[in-house]
Protein backbone atom coordinates (compact mmCIF):
# COMPACT_ATOMS: atom_id res chain seq x y z
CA UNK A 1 188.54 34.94 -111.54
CA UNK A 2 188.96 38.47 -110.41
CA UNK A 3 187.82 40.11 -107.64
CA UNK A 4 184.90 42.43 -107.61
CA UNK A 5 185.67 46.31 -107.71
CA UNK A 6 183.99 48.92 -106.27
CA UNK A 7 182.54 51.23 -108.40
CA UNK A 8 184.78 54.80 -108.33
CA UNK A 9 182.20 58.21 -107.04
CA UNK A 10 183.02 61.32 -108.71
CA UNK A 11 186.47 60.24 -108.79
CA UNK A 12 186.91 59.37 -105.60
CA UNK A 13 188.87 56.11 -104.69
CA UNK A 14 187.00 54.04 -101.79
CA UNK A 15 188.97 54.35 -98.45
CA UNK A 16 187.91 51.05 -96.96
CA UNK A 17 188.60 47.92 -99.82
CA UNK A 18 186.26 45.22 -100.06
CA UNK A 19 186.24 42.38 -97.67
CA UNK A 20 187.91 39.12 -99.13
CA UNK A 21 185.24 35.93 -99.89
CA UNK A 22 185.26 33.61 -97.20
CA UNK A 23 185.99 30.28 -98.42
CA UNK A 24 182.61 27.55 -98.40
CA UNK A 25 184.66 25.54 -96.05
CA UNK A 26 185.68 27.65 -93.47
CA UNK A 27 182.13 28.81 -93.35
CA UNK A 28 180.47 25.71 -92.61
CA UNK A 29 182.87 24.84 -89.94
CA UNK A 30 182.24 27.90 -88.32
CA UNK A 31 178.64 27.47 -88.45
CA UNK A 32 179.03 24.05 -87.10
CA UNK A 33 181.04 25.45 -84.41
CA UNK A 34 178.48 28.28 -83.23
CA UNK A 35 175.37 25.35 -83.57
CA UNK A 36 177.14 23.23 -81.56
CA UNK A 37 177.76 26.13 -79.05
CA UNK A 38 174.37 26.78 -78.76
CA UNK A 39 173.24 23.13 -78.37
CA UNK A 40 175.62 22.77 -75.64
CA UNK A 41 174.65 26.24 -73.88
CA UNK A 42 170.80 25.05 -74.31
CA UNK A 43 172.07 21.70 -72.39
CA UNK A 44 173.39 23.55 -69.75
CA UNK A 45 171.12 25.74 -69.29
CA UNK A 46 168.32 23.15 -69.15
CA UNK A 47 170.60 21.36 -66.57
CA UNK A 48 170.80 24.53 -64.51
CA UNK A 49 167.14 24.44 -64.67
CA UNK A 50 166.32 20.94 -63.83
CA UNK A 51 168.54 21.38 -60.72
CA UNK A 52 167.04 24.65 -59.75
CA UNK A 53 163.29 23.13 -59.98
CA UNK A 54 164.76 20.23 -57.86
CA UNK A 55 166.74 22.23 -55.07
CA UNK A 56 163.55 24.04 -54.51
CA UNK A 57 161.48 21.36 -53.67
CA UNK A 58 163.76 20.08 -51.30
CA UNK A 59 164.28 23.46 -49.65
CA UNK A 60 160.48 23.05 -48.42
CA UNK A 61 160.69 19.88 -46.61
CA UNK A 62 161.16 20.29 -42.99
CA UNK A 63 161.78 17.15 -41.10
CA UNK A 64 164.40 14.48 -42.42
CA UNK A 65 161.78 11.88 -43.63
CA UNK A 66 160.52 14.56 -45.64
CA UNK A 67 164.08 16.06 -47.23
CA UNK A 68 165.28 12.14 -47.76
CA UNK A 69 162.19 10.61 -49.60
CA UNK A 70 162.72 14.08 -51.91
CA UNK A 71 166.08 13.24 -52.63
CA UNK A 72 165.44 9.94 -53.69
CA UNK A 73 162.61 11.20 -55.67
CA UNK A 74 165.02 13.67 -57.26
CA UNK A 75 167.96 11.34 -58.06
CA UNK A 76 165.40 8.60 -60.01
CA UNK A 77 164.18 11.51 -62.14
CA UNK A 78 167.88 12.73 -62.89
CA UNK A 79 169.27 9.26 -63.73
CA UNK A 80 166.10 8.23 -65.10
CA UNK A 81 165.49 4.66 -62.47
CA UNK A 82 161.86 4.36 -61.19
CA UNK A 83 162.93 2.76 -57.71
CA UNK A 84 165.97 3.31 -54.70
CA UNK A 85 166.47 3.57 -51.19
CA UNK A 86 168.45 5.29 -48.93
CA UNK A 87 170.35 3.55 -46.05
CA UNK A 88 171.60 5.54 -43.02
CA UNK A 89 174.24 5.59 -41.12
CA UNK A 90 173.86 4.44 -37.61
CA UNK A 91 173.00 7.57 -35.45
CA UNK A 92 172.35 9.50 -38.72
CA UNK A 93 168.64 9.98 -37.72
CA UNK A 94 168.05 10.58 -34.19
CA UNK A 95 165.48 9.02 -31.97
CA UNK A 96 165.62 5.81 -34.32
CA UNK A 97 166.62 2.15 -34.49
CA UNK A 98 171.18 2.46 -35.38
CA UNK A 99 170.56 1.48 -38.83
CA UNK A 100 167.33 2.69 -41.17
CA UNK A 101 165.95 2.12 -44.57
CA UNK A 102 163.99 4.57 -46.15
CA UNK A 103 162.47 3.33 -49.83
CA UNK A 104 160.97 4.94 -53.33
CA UNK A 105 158.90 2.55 -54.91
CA UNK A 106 159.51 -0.42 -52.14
CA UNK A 107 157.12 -1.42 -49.92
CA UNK A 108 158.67 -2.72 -46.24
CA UNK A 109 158.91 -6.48 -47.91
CA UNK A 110 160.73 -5.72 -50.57
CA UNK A 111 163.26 -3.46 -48.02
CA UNK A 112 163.50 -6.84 -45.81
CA UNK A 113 164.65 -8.98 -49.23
CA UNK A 114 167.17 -6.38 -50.06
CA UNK A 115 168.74 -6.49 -46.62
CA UNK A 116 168.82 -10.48 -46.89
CA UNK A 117 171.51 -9.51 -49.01
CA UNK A 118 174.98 -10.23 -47.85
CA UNK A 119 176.47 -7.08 -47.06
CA UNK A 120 179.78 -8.13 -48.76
CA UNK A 121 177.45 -7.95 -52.50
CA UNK A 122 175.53 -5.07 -51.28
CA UNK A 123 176.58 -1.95 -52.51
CA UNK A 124 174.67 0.56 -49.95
CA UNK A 125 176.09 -1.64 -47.31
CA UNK A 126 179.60 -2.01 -48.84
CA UNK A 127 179.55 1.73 -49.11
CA UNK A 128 177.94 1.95 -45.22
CA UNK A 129 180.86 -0.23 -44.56
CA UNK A 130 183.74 1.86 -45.54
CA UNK A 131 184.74 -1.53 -48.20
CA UNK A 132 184.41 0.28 -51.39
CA UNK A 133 186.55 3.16 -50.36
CA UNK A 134 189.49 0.45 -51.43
CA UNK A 135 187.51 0.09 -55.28
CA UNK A 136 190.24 1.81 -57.83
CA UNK A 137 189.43 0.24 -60.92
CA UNK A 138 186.48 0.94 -63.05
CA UNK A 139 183.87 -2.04 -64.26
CA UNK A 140 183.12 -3.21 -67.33
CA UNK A 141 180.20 -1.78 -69.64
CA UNK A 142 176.90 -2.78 -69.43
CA UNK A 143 176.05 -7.11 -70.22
CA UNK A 144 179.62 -7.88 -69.02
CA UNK A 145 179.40 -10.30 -65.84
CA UNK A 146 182.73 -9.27 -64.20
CA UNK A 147 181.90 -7.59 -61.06
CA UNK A 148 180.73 -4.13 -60.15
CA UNK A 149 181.65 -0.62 -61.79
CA UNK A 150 183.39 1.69 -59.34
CA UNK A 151 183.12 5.11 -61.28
CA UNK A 152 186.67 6.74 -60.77
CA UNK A 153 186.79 10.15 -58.90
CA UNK A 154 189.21 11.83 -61.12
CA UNK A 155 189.92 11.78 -65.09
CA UNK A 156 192.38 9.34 -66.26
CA UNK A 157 195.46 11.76 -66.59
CA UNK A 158 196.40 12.33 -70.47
CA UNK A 159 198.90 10.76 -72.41
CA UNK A 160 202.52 11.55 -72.15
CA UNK A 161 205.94 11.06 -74.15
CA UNK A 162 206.49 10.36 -77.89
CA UNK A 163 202.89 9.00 -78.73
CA UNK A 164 201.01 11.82 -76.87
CA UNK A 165 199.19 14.09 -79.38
CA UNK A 166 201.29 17.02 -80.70
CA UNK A 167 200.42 20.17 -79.23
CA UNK A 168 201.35 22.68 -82.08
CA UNK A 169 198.95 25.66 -82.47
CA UNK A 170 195.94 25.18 -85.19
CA UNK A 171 194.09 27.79 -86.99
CA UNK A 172 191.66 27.67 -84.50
CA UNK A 173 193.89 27.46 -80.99
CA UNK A 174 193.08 30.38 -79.01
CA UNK A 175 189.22 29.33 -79.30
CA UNK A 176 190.11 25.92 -78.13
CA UNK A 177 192.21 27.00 -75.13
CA UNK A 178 189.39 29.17 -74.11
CA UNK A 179 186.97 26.65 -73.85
CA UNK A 180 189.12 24.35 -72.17
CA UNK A 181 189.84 26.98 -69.69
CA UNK A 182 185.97 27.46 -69.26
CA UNK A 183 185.40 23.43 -68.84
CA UNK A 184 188.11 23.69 -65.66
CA UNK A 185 186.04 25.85 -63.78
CA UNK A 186 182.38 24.83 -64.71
CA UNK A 187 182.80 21.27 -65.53
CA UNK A 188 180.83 20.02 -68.40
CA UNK A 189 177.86 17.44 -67.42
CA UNK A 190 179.51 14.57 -69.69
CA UNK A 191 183.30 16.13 -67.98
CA UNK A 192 184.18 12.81 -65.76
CA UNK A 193 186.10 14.44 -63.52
CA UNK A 194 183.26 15.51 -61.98
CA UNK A 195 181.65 12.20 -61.05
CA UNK A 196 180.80 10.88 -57.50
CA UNK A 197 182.25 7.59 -56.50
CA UNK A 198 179.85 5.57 -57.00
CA UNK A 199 179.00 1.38 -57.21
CA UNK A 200 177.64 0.53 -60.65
CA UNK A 201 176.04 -3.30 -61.10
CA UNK A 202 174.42 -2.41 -64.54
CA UNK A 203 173.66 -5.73 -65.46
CA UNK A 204 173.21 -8.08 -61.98
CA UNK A 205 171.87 -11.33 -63.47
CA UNK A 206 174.72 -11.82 -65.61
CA UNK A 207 176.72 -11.00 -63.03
CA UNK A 208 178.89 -14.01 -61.68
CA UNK A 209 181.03 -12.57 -59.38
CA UNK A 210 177.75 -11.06 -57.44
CA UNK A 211 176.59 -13.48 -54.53
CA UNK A 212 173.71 -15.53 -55.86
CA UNK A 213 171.36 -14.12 -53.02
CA UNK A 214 171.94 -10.97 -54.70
CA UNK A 215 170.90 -11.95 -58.00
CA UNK A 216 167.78 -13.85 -56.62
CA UNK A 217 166.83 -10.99 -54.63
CA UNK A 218 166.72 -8.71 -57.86
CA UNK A 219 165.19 -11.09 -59.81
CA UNK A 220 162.44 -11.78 -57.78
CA UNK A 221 161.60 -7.91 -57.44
CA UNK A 222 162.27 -7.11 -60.85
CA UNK A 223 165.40 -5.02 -60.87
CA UNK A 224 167.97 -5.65 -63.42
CA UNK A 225 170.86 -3.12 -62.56
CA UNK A 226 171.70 -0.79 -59.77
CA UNK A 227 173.67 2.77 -59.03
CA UNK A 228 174.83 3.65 -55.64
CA UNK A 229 176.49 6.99 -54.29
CA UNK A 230 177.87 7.42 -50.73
CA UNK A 231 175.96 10.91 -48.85
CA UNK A 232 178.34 12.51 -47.67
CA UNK A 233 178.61 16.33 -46.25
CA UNK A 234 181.51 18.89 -47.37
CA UNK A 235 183.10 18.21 -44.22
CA UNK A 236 182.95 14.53 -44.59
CA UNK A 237 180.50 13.43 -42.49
CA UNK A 238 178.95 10.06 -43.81
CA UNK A 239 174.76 10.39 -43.42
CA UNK A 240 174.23 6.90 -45.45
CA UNK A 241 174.31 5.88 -48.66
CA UNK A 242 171.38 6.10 -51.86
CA UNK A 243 171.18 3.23 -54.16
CA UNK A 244 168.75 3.59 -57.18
CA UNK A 245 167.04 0.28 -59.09
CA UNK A 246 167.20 0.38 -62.87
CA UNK A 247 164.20 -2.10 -64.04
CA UNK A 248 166.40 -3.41 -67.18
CA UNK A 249 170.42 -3.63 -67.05
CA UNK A 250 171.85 0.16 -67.44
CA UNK A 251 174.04 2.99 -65.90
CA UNK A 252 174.30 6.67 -65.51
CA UNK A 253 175.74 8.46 -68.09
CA UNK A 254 178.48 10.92 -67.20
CA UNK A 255 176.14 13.73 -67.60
CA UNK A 256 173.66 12.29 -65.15
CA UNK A 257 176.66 10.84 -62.87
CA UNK A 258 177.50 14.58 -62.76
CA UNK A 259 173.74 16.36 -62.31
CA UNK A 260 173.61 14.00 -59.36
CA UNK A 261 177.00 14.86 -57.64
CA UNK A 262 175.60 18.60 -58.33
CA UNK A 263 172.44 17.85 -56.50
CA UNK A 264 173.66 15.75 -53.40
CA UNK A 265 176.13 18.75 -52.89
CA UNK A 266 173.14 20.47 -51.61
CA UNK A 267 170.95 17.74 -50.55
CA UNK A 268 173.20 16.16 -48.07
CA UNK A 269 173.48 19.62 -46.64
CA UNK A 270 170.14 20.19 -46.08
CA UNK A 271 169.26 16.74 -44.85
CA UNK A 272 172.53 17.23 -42.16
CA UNK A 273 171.02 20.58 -40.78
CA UNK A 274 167.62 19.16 -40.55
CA UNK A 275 168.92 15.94 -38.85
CA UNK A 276 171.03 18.31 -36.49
CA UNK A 277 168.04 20.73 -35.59
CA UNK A 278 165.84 17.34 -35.10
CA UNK A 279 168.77 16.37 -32.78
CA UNK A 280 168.70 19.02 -30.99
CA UNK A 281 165.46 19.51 -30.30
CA UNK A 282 164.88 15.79 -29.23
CA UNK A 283 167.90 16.65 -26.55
CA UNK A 284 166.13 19.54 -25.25
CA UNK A 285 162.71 17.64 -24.63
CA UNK A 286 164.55 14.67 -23.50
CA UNK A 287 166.14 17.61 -20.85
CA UNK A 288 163.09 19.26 -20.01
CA UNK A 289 160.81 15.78 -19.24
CA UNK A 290 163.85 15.07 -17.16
CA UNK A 291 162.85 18.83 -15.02
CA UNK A 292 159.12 17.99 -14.96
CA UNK A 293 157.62 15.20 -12.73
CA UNK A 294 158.79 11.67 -13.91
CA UNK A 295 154.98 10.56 -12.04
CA UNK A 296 151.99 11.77 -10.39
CA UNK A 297 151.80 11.54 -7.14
CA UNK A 298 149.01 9.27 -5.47
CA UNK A 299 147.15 10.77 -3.00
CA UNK A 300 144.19 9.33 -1.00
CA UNK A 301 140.70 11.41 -2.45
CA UNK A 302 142.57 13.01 -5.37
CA UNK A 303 143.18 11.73 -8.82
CA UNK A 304 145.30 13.36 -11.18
CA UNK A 305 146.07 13.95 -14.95
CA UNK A 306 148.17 16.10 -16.85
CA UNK A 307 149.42 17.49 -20.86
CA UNK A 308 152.50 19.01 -21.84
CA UNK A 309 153.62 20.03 -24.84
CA UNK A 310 156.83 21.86 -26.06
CA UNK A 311 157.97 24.80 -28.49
CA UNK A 312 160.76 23.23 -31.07
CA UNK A 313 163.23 25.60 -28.60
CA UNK A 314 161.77 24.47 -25.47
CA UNK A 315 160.59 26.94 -23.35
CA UNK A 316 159.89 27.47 -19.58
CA UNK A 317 156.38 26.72 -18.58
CA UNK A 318 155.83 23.87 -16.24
CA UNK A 319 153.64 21.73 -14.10
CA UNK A 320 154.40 19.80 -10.47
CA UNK A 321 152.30 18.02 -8.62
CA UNK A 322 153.67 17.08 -4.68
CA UNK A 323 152.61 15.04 -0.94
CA UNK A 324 152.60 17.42 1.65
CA UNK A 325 152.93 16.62 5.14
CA UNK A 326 149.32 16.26 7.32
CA UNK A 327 148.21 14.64 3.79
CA UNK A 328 148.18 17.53 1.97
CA UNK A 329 149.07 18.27 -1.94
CA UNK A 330 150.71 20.95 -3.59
CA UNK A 331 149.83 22.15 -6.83
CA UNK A 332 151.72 24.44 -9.25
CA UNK A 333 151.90 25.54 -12.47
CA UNK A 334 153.99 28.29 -13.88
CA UNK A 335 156.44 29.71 -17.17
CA UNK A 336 159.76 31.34 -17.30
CA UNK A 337 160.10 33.89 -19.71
CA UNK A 338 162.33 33.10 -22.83
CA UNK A 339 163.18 30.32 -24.66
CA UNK A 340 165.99 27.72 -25.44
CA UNK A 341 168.88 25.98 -22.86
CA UNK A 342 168.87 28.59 -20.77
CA UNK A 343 164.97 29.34 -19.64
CA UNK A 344 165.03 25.33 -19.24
CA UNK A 345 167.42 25.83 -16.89
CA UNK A 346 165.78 28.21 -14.91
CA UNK A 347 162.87 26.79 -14.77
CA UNK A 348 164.35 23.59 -13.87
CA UNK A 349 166.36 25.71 -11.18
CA UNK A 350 162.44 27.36 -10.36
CA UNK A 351 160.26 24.14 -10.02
CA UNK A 352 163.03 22.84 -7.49
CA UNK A 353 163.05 25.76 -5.06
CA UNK A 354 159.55 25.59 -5.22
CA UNK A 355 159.10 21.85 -4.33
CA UNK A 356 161.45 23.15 -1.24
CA UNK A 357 159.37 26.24 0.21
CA UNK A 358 156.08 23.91 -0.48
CA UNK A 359 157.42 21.75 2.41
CA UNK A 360 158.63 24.11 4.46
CA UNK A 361 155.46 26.81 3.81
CA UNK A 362 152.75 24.90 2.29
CA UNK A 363 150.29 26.16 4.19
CA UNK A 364 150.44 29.49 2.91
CA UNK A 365 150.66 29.60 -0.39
CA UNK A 366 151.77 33.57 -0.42
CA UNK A 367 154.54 32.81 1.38
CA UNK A 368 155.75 30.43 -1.16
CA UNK A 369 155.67 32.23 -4.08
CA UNK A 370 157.58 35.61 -1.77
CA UNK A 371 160.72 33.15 -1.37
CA UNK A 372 160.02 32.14 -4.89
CA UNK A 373 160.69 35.36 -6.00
CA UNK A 374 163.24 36.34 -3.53
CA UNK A 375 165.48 33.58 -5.06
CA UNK A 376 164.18 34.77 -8.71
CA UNK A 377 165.63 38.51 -8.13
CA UNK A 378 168.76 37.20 -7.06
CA UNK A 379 169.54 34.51 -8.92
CA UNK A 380 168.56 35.23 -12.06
CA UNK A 381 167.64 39.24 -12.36
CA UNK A 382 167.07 39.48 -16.04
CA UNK A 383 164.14 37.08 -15.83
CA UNK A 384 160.76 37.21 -14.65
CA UNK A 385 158.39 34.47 -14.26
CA UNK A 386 154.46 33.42 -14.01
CA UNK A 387 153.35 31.15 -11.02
CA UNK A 388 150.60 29.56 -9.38
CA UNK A 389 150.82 27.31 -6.25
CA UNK A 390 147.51 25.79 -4.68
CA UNK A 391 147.65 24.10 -1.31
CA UNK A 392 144.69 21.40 -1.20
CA UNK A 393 143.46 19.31 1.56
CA UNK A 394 141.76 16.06 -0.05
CA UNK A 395 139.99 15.40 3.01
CA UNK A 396 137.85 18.69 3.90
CA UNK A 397 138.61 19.28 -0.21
CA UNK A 398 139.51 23.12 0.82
CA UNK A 399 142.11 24.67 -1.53
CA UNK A 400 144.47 27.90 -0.67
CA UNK A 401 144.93 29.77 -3.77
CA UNK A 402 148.14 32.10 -4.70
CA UNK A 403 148.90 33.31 -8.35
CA UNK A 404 152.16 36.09 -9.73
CA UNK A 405 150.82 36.78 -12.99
CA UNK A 406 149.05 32.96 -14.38
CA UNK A 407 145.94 32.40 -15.37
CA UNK A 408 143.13 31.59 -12.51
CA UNK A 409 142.00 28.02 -12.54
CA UNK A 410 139.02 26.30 -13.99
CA UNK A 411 136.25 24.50 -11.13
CA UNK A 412 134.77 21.88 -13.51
CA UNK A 413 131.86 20.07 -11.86
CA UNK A 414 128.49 18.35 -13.10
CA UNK A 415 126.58 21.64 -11.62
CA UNK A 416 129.06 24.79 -12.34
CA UNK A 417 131.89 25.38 -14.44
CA UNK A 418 133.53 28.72 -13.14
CA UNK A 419 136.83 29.94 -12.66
CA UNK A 420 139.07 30.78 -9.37
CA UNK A 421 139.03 34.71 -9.19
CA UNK A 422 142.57 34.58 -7.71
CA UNK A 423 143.87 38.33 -7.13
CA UNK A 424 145.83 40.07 -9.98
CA UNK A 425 148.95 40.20 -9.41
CA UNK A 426 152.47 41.28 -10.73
CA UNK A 427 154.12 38.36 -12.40
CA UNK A 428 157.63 37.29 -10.47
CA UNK A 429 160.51 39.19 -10.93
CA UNK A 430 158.77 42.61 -12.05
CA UNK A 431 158.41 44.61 -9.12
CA UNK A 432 160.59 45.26 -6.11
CA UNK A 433 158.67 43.43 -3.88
CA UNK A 434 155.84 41.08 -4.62
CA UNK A 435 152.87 40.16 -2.33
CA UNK A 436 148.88 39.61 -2.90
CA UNK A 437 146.86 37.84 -0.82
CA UNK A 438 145.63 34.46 -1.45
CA UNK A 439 141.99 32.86 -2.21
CA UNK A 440 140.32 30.16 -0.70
CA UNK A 441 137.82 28.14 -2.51
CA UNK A 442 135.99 24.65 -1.21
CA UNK A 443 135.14 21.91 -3.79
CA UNK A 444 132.04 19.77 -3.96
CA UNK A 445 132.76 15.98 -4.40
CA UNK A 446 132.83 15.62 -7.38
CA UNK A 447 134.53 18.52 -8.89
CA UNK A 448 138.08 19.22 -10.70
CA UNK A 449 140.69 22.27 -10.27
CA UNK A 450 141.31 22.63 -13.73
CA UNK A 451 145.02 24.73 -14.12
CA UNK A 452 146.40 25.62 -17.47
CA UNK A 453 149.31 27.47 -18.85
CA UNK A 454 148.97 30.83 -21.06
CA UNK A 455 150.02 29.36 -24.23
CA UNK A 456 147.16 27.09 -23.96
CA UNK A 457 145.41 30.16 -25.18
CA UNK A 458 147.77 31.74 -27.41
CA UNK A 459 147.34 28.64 -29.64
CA UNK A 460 144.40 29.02 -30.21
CA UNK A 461 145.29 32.24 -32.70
CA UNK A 462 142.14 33.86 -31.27
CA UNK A 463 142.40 37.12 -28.56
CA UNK A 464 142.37 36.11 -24.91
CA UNK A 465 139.24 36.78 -24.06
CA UNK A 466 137.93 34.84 -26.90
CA UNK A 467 140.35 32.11 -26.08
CA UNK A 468 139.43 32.10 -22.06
CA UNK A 469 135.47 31.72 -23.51
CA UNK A 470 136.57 28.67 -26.01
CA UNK A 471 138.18 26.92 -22.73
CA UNK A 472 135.16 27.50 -20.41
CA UNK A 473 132.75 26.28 -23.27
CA UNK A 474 135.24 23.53 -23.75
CA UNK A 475 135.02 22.65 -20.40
CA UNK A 476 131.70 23.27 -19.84
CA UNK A 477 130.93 20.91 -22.86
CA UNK A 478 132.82 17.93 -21.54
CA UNK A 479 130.60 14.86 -21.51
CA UNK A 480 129.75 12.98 -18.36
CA UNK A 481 132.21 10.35 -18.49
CA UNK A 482 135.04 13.19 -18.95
CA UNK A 483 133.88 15.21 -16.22
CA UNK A 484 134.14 12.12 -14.28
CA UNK A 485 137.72 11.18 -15.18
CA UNK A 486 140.50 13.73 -15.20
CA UNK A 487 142.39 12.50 -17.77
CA UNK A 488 139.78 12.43 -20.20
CA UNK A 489 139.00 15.55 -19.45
CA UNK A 490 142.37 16.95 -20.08
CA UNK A 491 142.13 15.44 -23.58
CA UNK A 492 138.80 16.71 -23.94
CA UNK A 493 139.31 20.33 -23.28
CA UNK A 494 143.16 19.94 -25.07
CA UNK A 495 141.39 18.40 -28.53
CA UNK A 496 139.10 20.89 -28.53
CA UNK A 497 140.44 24.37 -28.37
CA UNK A 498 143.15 22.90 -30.80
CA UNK A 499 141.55 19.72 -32.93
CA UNK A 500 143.72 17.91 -35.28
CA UNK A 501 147.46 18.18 -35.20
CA UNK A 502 147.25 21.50 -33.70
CA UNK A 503 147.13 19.68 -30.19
CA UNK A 504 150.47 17.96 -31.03
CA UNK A 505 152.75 20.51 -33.33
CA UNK A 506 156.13 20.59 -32.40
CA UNK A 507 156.89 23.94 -34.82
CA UNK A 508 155.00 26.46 -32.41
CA UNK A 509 156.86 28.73 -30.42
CA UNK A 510 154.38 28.16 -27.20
CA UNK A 511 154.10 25.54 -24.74
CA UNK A 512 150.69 24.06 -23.32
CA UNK A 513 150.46 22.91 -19.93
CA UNK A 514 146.86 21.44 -18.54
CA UNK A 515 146.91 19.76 -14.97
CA UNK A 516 144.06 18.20 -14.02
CA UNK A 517 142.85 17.32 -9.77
CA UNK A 518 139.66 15.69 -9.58
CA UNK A 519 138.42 15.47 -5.75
């Protein structure tokens, strides 16, 4: 058969000949070759996707309970189990018991059977452990009863010597090399190279070489197979370990193997900064309870109360409460500016000198806060600072009054609810020399010096003003029995200008300080 010709133009010979017939054969193989290119760039793309949906939810949690329960949720949907748990290392999670459980789809029972397990057959505690670091060899396939299935961190390496495959260049080389070259940078989901370590059981009732308390446990909460992964960070930190709970006998596939190891990359990271921040911050209130008064002070015809809550920095507002000589108290309440280490410091640094010139000057309350701000200006000069100091006799109830900058106190009684019109004055620190006279106000029997920090107000979200008027109604709506009680009065007024869990948010920037002396 000949060719086909091109018909000749006014006698002009075509410049370009006809291109030759592509055989059938080579044409179906390469449209085989571009469908199974797309297939596997619509696979990875609708990896990249899954991931992406799945990062994002865990990028909103914000406290480690949160981030860990997502991960688990994550991981069952990727390697398609309904159940797992995450085990953490001992000091992983801080402020907790040294080892904790954390389940998806257990309730606390079924966490206490799987702990009955010896941890010799457990895999999360094997892993916890550091005992299946020494696993090399890879398990059998799922139904075969000869131990667990350590999934190998690298490939097996390829063949070598007379029976290895020859390597002579095909029709279709060059194509080939480029996609291998693409798989060593982005591995492939089904590449297993790029598989976590992990402990397979995928069928644990026919399992013999499991301990037998492991194979009643699972039987008895319905579990026929198990995959566990160590969490670890990039820098090798160990946080704990994730099994998931297959409900008939199975294992990951490569592909999922590999999604996961993708996903933990960032999850583990996450879950470390969160449990580092959530360090932190516990450090830095466990500091700054250590700088404010361990105890209130009992002192004959005085009962007191008092609230105090923290920024997630920490901050510099506090409260103090001393016995003065002649039977006398000392009252105070005042904030550094700033946040962080350093304004606990100072006002650690603040509240002490304080406590001293109360002893030595008590009795005049100006006097106290002048030395207070003496030492203020020289010891720390970038810094300025709110404070009020009350002097109170218990017996004659007569109260000497000196504020730099606070907010006047609250007089809440059964017959008037009004505040101390102490004299405005220059917070500490901001002038060159600070003085203002001091106010003296007598209490009936009966009534409480209410004193309160600034970012009792600023909570609120509403002007200051409007925020002042919200405390004195709060006050002024306190029921009997609160009146009568300063510590339920402290709750009262605390619950109501910020009801729910605004009264007891660790995320905002302000602290709240309410001290309460009921004569």
């Amino acid at each position: 058969m000949t060719a086909p010709r091109s018909p000749k133009v006014a006698g002009i010979q075509p410049a370009i000949s006809p291109p030759s017939q592509t055989p059938p054969s080579e044409s179906r193989a390469a449209s085989s070759t571009d469908t199974a290119d797309q297939a596997d760039a619509s696979e990875r793309l609708s990896d990249l996707t899954a991931l992406h949906e799945l990062t994002a939810e865990l990028a909103r949690t914000e406290s480690l309970d949160a981030a860990l329960r997502e991960t688990l949720r994550a991981g069952a949907a990727l390697l398609g189990a309904r159940r797992g748990l995450i085990a953490l290392e001992p000091g992983a999670a801080p402020g907790t018991a040294p080892e904790r459980t954390i389940g998806l789809g257990l309730g606390h029972a079924d966490l206490g059977q799987i702990e009955t397990v010896p941890r010799a057959s457990a895999a999360y505690a094997r892993i916890l452990d550091g005992t299946a670091d020494t696993e090399q060899s890879a398990g059998p396939s799922v139904g075969q009863p000869a131990g667990p299935s350590v999934a190998p961190a690298v490939a097996p390496p390829a063949p070598s010597g007379p029976s290895a495959p020859s390597s002579a260049p095909s029709p279709g080389h060059s194509r080939a090399a480029e996609h291998e070259e693409e798989a060593a940078e982005h591995p492939h989901p089904e590449s297993p190279d790029a598989d976590p370590a992990g402990i397979t059981y995928p069928d644990i009732a026919a399992d013999e070489a499991l301990d037998p308390r492991h194979r009643e446990v699972a039987a008895r909460l319905g579990f026929a197979a198990s995959y566990a992964v160590p969490l670890d960070t990039r820098d090798g930190t160990r946080l704990g370990a994730a099994v998931w709970l297959y409900d008939d006998p199975s294992e990951p596939s490569a592909r999922q193997r590999h999604l996961l190891c993708q996903y933990l990359r960032y999850a583990t990271e996450h879950a470390a900064r969160i449990g580092e921040l959530a360090r932190a911050r516990a450090e830095m209130t466990a500091l700054r309870e250590e700088l404010l008064p361990p105890a209130l002070p009992r002192v004959p015809g005085v009962r007191l109360a008092a609230r105090h809550r923290t920024g997630p920095r920490g901050g510099g507002d506090w409260y103090d409460a001393l016995p003065l000589p002649d039977r006398a108290l000392g009252l105070a309440v005042g904030g550094v500016t700033g946040s962080g280490p350093t304004a606990v410091a100072a006002m650690g640094r603040l509240r002490a000198s304080l406590r001293a010139y109360a002893v030595m000057e008590g009795e005049d309350p100006v006097a106290v806060l002048s030395d207070l701000e003496l030492l203020l200006r020289l010891t720390e000069p970038a810094r300025s600072a709110t404070a009020l100091f009350a002097y109170a006799e218990p017996a004659s109830r007569r109260v000497l009054i000196a504020g730099a900058g606070h907010c006047p106190p609250l007089v809440v009684g059964p017959e008037r609810v009004e505040p101390v019109e102490t004299t405005l004055s220059a917070p500490l620190g901001m002038l060159a020399c600070w003085e203002a006279p001091s106010v003296e106000v007598t209490l009936r029997e009966g009534e409480t010096l209410l004193f309160y920090s600034d970012g009792l107000l600023h909570r609120t979200g509403d002007p200051m003003d409007r925020a002042f008027a919200r405390l004195h109604g709060a006050a002024a709506g306190a029921p009997p029995q609160a009146r009568d009680d300063p510590d339920a009065l402290v709750e009262h007024v605390l619950h109501t200008l910020l009801p729910g869990p605004l009264a007891d948010q660790t995320d905002h920037p302000e602290d709240v300080v309410l001290l309460a002396a009921r004569f």
